[in-house]
N, C-alpha and C. Protein backbone atom coordinates (compact mmCIF):
# COMPACT_ATOMS: atom_id res chain seq x y z
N UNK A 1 0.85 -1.18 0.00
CA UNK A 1 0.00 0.00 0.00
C UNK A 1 0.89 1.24 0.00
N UNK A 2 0.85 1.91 -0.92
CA UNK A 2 1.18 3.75 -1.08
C UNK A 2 0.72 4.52 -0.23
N UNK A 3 0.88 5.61 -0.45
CA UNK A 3 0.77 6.89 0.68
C UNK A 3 -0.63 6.93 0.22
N UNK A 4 -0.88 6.77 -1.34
CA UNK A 4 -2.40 7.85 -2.32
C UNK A 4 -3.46 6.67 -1.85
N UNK A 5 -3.16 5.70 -1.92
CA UNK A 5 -4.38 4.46 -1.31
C UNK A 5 -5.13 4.53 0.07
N UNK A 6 -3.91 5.08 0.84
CA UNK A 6 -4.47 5.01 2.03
C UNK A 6 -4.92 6.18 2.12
N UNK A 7 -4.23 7.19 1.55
CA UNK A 7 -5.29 8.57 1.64
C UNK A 7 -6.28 8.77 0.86
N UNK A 8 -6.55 7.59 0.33
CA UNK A 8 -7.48 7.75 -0.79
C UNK A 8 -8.75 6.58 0.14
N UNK A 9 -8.68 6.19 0.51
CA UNK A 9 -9.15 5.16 1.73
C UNK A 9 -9.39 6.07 2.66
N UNK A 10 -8.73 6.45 3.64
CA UNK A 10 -9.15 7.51 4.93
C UNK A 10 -10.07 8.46 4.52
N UNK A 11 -10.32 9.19 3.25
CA UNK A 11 -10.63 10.08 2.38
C UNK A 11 -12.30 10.09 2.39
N UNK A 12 -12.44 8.48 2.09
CA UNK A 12 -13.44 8.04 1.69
C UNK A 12 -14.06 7.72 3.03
N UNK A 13 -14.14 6.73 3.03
CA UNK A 13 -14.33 5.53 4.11
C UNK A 13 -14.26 6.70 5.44
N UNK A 14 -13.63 7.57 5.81
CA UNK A 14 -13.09 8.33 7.25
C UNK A 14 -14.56 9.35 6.85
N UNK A 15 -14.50 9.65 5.73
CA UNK A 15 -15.53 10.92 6.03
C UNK A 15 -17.20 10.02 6.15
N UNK A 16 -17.46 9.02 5.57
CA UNK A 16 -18.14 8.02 5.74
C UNK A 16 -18.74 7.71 7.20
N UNK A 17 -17.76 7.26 8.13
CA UNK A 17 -17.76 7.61 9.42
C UNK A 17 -17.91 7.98 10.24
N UNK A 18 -17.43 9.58 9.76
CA UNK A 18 -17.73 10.69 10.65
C UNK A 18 -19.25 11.19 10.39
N UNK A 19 -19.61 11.08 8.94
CA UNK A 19 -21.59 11.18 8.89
C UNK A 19 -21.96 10.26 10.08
N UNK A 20 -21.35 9.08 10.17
CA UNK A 20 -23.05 8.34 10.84
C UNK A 20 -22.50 8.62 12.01
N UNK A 21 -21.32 8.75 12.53
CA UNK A 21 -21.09 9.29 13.93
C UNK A 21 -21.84 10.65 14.31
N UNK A 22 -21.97 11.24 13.39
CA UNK A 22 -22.64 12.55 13.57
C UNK A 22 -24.37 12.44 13.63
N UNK A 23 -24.38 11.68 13.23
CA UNK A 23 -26.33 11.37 12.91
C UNK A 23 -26.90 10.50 14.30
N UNK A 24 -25.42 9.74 14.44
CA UNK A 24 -26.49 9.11 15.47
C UNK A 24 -25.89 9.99 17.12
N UNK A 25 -25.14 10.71 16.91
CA UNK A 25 -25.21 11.90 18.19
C UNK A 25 -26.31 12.56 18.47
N UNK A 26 -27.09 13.05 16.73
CA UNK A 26 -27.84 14.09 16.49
C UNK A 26 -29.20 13.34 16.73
N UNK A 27 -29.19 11.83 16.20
CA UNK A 27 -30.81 11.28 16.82
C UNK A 27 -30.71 10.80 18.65
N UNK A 28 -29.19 10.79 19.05
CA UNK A 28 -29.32 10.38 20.58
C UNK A 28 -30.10 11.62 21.23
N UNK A 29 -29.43 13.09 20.98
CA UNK A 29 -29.89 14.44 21.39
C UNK A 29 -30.90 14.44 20.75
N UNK A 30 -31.42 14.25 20.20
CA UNK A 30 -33.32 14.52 19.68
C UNK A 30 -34.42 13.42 19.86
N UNK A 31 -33.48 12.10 20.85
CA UNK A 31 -34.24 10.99 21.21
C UNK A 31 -35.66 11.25 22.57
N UNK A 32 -36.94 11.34 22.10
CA UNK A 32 -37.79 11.90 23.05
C UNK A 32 -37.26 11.12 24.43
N UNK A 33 -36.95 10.34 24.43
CA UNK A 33 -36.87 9.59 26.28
C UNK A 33 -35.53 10.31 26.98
N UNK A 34 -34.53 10.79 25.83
CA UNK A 34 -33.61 11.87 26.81
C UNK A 34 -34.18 12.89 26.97
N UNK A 35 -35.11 13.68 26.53
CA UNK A 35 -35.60 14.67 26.60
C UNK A 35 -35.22 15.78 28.38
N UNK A 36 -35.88 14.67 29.42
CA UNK A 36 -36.23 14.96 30.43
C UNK A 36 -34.63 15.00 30.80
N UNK A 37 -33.93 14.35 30.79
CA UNK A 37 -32.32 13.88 30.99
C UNK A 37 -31.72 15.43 30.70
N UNK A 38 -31.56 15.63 29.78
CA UNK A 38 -31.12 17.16 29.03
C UNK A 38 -31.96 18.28 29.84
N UNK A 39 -33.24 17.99 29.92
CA UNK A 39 -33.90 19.59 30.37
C UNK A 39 -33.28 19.60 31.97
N UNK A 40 -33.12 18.70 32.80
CA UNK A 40 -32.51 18.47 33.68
C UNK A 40 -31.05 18.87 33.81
N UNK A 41 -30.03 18.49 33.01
CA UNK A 41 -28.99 18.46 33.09
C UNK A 41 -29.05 20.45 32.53
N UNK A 42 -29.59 20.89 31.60
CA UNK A 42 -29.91 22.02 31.41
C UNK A 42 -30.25 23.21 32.33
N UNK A 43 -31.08 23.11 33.71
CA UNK A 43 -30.96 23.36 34.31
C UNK A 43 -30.19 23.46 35.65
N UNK A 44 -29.16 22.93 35.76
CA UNK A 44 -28.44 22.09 36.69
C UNK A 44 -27.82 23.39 37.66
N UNK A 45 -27.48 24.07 36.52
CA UNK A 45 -26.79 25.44 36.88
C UNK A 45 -27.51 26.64 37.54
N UNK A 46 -28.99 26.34 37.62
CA UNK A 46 -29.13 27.33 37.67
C UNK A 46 -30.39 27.12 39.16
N UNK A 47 -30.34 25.39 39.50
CA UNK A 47 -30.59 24.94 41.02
C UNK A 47 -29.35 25.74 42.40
N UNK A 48 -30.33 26.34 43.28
CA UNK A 48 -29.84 26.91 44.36
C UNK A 48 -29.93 25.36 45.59
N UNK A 49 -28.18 24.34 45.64
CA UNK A 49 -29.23 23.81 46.79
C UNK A 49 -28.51 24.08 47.71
C-alpha cells in the first residue's frame, strides 16, 4: 500500500464515518426519552441547593 491508497481510503471511508457518527449523536440528542435527561442536566446550573 502507497501513501495515495491510504489517503485515498481515509478520504473516503473516514468521512463516511464521521456522517453516521454525527447522525447518530444528532438522533441520541433529539431521542424523546432523553428529553427529560437534558432539560434536567440544562438546568443544573441554575438549582440553588
Amino acid at each position: 500500500m502507497d501513501y495515495e491508497s491510504v489517503r485515498s481510503f481515509a478520504a473516503t471511508w473516514g468521512l463516511v464515518a464521521l456522517v453516521i457518527m454525527f447522525l447518530v449523536a444528532v438522533a441520541y440528542a433529539l431521542w424523546p426519552r432523553n428529553r427529560a435527561r437534558f432539560r434536567d442536566a440544562a438546568h443544573m446550573p441554575l438549582r440553588e441547593d
